[in-house]
PDB file of N, CA and C in Angstrom:
ATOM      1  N   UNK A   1     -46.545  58.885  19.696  1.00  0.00           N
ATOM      2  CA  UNK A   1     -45.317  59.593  20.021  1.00  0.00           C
ATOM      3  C   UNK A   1     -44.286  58.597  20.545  1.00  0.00           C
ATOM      4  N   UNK A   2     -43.285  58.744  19.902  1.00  0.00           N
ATOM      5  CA  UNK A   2     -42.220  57.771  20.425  1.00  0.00           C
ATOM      6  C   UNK A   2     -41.225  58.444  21.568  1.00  0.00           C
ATOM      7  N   UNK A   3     -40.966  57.506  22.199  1.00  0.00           N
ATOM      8  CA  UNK A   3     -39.835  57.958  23.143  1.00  0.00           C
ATOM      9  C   UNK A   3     -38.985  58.144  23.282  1.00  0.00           C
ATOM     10  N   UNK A   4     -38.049  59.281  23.636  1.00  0.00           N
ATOM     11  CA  UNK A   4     -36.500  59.260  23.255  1.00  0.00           C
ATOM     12  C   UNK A   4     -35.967  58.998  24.706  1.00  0.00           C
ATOM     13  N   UNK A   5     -34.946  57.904  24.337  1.00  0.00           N
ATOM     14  CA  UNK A   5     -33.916  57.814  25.253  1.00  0.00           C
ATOM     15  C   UNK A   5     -32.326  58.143  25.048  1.00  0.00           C
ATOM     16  N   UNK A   6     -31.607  59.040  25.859  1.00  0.00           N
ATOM     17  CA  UNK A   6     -30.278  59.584  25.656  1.00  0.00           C
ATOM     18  C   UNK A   6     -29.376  58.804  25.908  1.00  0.00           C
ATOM     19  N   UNK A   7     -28.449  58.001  25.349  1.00  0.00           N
ATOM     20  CA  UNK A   7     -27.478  56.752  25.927  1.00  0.00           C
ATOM     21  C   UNK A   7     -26.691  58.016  26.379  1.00  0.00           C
ATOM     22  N   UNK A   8     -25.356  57.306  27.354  1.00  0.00           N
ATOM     23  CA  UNK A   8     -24.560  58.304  28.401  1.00  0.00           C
ATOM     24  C   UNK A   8     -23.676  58.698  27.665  1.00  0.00           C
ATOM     25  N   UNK A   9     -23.159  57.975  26.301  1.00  0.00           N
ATOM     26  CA  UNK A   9     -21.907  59.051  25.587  1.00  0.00           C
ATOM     27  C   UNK A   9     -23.061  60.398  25.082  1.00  0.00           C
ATOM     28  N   UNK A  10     -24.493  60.002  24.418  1.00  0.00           N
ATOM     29  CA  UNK A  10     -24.776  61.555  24.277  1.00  0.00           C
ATOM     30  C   UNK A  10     -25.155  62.297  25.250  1.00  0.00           C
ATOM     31  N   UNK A  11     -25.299  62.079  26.405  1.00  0.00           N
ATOM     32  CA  UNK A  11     -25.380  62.496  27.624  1.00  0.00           C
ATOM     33  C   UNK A  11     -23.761  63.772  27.456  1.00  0.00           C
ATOM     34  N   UNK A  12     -23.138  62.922  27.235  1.00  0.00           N
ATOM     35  CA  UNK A  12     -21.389  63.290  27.867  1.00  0.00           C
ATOM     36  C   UNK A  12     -21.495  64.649  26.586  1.00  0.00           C
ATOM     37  N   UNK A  13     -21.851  63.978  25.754  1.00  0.00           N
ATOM     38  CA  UNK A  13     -21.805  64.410  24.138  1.00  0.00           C
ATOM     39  C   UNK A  13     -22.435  66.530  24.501  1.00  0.00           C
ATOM     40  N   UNK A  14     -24.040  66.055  24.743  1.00  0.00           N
ATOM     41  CA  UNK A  14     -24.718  67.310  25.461  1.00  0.00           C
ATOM     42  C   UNK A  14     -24.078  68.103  26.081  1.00  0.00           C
ATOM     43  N   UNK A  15     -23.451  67.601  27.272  1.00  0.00           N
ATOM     44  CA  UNK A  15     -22.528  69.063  28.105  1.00  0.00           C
ATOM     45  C   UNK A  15     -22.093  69.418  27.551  1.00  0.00           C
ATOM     46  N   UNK A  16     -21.287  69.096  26.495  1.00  0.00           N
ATOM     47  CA  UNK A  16     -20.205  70.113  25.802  1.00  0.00           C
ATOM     48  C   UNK A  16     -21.010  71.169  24.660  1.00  0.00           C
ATOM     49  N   UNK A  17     -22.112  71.096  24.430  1.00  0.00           N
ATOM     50  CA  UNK A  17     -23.192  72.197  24.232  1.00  0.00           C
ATOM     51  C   UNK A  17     -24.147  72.939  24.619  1.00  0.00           C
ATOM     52  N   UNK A  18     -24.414  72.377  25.949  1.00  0.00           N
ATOM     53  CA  UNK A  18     -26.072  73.038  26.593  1.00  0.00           C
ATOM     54  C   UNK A  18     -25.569  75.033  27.362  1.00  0.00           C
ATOM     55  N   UNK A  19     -24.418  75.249  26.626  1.00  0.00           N
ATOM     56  CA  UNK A  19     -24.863  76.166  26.879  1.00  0.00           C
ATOM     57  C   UNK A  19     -24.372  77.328  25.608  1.00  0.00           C
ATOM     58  N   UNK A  20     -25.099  76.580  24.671  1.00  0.00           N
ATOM     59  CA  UNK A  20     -24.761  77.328  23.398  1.00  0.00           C
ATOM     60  C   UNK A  20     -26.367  76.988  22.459  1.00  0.00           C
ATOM     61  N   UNK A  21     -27.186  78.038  23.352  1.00  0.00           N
ATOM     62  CA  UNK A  21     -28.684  77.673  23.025  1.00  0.00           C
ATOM     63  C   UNK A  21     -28.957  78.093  21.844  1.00  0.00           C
ATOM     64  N   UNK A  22     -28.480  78.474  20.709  1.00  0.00           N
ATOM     65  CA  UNK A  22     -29.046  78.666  19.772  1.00  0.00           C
ATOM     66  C   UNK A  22     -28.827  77.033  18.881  1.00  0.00           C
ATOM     67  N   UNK A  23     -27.905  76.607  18.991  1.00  0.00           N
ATOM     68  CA  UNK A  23     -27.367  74.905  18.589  1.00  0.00           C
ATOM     69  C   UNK A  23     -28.645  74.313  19.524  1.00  0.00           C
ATOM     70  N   UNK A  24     -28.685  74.174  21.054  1.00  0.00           N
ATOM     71  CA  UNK A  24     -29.800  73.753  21.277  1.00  0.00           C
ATOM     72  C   UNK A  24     -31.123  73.680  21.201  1.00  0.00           C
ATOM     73  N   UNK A  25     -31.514  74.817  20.905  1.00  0.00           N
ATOM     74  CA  UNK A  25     -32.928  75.483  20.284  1.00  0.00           C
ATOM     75  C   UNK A  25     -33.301  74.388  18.878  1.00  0.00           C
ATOM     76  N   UNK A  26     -32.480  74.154  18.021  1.00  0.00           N
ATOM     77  CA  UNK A  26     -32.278  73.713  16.454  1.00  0.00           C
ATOM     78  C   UNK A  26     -32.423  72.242  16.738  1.00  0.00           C
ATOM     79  N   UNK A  27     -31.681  71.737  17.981  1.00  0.00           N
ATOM     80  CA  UNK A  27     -31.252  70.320  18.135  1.00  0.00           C
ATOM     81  C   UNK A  27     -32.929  70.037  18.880  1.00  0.00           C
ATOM     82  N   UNK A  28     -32.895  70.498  20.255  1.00  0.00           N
ATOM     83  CA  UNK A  28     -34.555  70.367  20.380  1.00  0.00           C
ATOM     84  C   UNK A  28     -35.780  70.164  19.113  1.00  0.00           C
ATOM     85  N   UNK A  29     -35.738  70.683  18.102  1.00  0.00           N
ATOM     86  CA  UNK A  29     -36.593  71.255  17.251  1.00  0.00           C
ATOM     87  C   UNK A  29     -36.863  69.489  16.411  1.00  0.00           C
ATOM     88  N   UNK A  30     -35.149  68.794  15.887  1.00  0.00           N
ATOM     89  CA  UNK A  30     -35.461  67.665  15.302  1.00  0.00           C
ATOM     90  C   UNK A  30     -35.712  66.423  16.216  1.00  0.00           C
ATOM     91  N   UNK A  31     -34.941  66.985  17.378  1.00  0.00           N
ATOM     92  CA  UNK A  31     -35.712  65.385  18.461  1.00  0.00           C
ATOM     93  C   UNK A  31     -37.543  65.316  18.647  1.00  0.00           C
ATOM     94  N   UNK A  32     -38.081  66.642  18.489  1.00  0.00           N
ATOM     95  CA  UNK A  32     -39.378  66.913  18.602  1.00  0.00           C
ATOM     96  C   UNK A  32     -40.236  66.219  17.439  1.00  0.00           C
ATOM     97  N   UNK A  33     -39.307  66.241  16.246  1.00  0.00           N
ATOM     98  CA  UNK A  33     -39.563  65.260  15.298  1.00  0.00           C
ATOM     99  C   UNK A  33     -39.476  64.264  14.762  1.00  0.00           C
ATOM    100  N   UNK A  34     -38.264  63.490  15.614  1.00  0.00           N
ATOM    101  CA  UNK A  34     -38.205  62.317  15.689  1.00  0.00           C
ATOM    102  C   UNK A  34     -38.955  61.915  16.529  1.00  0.00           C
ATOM    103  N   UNK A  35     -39.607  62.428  18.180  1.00  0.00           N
ATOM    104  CA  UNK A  35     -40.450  61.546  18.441  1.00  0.00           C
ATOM    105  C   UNK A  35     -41.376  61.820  18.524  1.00  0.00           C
ATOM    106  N   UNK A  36     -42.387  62.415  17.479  1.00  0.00           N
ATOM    107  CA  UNK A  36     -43.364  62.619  16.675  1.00  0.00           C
ATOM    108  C   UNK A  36     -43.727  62.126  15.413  1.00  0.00           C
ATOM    109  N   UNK A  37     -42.288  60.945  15.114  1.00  0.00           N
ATOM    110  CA  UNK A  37     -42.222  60.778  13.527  1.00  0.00           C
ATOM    111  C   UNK A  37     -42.541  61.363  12.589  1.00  0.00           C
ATOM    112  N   UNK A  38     -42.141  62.709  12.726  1.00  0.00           N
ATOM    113  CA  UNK A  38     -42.385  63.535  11.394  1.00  0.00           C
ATOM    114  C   UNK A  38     -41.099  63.368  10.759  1.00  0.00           C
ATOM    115  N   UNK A  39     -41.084  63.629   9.526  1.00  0.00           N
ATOM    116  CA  UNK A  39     -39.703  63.774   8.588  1.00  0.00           C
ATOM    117  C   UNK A  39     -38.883  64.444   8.641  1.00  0.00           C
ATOM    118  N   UNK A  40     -37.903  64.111   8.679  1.00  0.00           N
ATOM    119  CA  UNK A  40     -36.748  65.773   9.412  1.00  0.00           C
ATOM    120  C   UNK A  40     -36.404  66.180   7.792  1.00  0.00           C
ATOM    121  N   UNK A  41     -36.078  67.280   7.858  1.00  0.00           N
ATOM    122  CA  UNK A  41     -36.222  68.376   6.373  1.00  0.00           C
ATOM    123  C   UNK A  41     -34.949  67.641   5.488  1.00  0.00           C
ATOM    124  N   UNK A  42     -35.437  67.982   4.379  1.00  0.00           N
ATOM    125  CA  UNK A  42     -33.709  67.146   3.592  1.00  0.00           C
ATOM    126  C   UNK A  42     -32.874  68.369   3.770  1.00  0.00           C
ATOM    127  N   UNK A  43     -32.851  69.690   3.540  1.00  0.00           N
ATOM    128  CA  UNK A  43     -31.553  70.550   4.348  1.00  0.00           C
ATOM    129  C   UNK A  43     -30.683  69.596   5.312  1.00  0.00           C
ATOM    130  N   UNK A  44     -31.364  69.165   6.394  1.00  0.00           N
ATOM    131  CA  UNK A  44     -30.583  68.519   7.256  1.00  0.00           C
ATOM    132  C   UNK A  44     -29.864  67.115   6.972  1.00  0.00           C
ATOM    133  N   UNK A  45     -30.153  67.158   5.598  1.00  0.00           N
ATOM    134  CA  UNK A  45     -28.996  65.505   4.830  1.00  0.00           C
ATOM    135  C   UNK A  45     -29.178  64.279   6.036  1.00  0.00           C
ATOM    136  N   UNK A  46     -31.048  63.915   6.436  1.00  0.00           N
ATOM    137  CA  UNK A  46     -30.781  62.376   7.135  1.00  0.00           C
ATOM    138  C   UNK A  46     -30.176  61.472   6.183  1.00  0.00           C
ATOM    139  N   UNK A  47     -29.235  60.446   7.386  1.00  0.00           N
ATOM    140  CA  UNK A  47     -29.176  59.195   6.182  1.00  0.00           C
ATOM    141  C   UNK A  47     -28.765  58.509   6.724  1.00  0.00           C
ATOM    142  N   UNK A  48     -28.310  56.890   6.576  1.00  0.00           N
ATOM    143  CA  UNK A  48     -27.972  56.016   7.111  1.00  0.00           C
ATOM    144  C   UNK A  48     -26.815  56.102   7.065  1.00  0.00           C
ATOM    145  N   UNK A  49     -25.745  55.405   8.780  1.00  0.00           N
ATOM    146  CA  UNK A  49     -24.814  54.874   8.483  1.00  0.00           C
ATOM    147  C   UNK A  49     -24.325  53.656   8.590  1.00  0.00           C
ATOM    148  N   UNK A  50     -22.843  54.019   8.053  1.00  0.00           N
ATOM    149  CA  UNK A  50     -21.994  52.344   7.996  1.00  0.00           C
ATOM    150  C   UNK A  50     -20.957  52.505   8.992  1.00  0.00           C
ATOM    151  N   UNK A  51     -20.658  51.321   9.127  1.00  0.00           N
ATOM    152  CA  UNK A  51     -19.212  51.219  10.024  1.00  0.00           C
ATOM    153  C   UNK A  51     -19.834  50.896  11.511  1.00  0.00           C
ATOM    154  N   UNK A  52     -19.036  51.631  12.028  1.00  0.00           N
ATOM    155  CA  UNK A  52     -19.022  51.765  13.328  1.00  0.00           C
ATOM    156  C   UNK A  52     -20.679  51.840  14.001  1.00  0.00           C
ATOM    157  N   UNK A  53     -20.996  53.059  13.224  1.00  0.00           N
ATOM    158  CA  UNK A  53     -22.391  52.928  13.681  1.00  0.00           C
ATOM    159  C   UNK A  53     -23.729  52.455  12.785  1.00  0.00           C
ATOM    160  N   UNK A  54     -23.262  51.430  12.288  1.00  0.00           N
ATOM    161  CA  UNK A  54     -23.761  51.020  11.074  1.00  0.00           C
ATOM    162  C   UNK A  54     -25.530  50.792  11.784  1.00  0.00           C
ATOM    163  N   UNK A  55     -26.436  50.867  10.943  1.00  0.00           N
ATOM    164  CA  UNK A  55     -27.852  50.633  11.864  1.00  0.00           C
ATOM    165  C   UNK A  55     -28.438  52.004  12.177  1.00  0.00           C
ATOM    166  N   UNK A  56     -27.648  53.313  12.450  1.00  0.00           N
ATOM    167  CA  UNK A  56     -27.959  54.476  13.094  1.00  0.00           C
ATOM    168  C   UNK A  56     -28.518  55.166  11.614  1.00  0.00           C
ATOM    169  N   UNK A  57     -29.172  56.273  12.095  1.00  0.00           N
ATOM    170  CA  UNK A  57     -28.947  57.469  11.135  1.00  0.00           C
ATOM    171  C   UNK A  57     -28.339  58.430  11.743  1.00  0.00           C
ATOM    172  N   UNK A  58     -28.618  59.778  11.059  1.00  0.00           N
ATOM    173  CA  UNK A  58     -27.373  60.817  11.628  1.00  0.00           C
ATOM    174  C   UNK A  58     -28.519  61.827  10.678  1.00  0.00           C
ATOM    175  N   UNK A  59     -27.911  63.443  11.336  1.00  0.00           N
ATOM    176  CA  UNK A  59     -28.496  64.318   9.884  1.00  0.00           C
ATOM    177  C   UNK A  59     -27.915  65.872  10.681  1.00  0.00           C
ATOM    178  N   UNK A  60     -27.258  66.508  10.028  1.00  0.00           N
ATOM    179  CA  UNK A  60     -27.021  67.957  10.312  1.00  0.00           C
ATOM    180  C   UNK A  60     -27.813  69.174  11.216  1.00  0.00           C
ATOM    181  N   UNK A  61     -27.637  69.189  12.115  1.00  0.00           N
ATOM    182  CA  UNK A  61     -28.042  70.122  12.903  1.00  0.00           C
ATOM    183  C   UNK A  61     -28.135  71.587  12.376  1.00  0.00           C
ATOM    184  N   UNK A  62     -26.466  71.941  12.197  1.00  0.00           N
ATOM    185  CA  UNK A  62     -26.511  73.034  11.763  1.00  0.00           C
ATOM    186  C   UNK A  62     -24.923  72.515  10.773  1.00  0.00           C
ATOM    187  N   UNK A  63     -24.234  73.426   9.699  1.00  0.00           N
ATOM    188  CA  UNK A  63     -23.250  72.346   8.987  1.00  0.00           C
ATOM    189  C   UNK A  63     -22.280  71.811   9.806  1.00  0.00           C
ATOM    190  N   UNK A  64     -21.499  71.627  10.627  1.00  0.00           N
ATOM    191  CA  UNK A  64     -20.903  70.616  11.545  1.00  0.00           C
ATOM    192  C   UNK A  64     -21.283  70.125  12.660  1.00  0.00           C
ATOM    193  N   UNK A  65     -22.849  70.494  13.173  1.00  0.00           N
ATOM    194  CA  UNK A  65     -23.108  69.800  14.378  1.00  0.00           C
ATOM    195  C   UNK A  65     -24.439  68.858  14.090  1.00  0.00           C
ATOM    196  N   UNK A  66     -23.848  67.676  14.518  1.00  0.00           N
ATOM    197  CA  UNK A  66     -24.397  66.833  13.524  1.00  0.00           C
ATOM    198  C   UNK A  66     -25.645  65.599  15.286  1.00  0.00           C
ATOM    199  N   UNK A  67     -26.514  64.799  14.889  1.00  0.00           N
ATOM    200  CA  UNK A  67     -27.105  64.294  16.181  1.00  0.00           C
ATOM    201  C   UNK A  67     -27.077  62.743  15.017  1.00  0.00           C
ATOM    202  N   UNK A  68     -26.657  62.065  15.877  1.00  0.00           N
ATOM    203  CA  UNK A  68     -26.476  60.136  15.331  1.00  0.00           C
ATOM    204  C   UNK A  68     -27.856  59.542  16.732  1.00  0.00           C
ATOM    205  N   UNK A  69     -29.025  58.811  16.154  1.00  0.00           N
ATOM    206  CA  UNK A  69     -30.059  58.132  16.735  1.00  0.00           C
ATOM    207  C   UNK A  69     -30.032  56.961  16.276  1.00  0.00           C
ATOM    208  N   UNK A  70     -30.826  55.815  16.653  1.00  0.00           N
ATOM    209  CA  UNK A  70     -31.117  54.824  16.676  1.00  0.00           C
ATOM    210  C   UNK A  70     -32.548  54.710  16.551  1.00  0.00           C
ATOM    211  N   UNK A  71     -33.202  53.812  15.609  1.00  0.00           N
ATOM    212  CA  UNK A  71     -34.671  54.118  15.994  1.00  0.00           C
ATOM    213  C   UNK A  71     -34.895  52.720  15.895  1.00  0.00           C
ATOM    214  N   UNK A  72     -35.648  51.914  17.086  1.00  0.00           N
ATOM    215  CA  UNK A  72     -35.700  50.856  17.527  1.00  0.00           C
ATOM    216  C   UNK A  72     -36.847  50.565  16.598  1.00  0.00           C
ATOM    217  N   UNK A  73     -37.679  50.906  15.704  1.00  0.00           N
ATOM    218  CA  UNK A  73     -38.825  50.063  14.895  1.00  0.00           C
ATOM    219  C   UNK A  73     -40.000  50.281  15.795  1.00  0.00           C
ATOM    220  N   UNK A  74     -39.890  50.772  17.181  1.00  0.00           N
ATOM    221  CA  UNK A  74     -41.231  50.405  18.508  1.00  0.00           C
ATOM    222  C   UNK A  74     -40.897  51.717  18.583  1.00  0.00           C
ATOM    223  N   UNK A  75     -41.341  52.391  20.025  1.00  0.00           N
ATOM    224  CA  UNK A  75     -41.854  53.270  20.758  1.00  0.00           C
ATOM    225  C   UNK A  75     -40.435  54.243  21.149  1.00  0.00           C
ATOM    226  N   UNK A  76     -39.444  53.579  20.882  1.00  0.00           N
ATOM    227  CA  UNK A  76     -38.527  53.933  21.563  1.00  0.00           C
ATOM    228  C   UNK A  76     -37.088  54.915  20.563  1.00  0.00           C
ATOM    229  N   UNK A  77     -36.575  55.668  20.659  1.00  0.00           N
ATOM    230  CA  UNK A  77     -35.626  56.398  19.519  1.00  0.00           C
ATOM    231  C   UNK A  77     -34.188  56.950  20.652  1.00  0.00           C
ATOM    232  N   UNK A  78     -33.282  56.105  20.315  1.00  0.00           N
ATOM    233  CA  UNK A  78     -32.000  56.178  21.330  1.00  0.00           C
ATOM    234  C   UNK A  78     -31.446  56.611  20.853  1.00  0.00           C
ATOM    235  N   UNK A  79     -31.008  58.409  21.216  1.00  0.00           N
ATOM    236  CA  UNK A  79     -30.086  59.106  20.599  1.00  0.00           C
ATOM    237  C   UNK A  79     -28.582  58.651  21.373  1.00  0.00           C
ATOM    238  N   UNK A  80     -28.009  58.633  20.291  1.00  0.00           N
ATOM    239  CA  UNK A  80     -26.609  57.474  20.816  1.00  0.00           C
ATOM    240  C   UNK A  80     -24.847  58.659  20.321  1.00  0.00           C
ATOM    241  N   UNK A  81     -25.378  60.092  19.771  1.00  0.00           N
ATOM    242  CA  UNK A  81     -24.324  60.870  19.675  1.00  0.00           C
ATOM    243  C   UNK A  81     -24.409  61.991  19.315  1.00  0.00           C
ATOM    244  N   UNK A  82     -23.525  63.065  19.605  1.00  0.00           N
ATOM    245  CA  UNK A  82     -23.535  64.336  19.596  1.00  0.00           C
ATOM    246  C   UNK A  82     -22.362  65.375  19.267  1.00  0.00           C
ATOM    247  N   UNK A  83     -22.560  65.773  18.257  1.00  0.00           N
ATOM    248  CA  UNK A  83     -21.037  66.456  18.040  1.00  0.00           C
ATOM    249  C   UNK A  83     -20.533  67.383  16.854  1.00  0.00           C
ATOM    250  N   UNK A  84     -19.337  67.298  16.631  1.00  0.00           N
ATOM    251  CA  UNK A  84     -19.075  67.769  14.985  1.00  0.00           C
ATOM    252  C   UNK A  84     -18.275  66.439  14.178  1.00  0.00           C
ATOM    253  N   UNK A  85     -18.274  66.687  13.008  1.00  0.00           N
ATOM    254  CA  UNK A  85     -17.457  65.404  12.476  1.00  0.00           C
ATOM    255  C   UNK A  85     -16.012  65.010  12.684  1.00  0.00           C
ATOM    256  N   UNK A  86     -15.248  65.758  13.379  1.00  0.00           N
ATOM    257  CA  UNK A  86     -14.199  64.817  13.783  1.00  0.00           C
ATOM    258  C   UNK A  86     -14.559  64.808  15.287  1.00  0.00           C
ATOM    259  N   UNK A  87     -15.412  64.761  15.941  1.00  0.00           N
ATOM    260  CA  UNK A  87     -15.607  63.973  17.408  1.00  0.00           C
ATOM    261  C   UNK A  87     -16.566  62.843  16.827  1.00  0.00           C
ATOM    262  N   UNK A  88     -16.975  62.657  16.605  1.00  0.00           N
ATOM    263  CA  UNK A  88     -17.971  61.609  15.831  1.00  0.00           C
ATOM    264  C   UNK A  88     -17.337  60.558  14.924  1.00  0.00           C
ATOM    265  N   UNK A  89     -16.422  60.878  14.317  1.00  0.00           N
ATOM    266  CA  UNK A  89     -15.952  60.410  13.225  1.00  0.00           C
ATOM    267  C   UNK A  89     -14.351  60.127  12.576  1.00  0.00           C
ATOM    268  N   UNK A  90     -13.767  60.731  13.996  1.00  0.00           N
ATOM    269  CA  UNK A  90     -12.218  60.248  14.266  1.00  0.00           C
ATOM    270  C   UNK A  90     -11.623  59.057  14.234  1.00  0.00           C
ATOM    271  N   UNK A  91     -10.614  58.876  13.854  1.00  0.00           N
ATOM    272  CA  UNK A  91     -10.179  57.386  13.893  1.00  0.00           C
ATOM    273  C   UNK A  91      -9.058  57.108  15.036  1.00  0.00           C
ATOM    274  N   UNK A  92      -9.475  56.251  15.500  1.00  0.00           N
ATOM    275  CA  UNK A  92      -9.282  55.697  16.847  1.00  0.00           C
ATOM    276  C   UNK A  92      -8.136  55.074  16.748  1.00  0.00           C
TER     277      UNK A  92
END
């Protein structure tokens, strides 16, 4: 079982959902499988990205709420964002 660690933007990212438990219920469900390394379903479109968070994957929660991780290769899986696609994916 690998370990998840929350960096503080998805920390920041979280409040602005924990109290919209049916999004959380869903979001619980694939962290349970990321650190279990099971395969998260292709419905949820995992995949790699580029750019900014180039290195990460990402995959659909529900269709705009989307969770961006990091998976260190070891023990460890740093969820690093939380959101819909223009908080995630705005240009700065």
């Amino acid at each position: 079982m690998k370990k998840i660690f929350p960096s503080g933007q998805y920390k920041k990212d979280f409040k602005r959902y924990r109290h919209q438990p049916k999004k959380i219920a869903k979001l619980e469900r694939i962290i349970d499988l990321l650190a279990n390394e099971k395969p998260i379903p292709s419905e949820c479109h995992p995949h790699m990205l580029k750019g900014e968070y180039k290195g990460c994957m990402e995959c659909h929660i529900e269709d705009d709420f989307l969770i961006i991780w990091f998976d260190e290769k070891n023990n460890v899986i740093e969820l690093v964002r939380l959101g819909t696609h223009s908080e995630l994916f705005k240009n700065n």
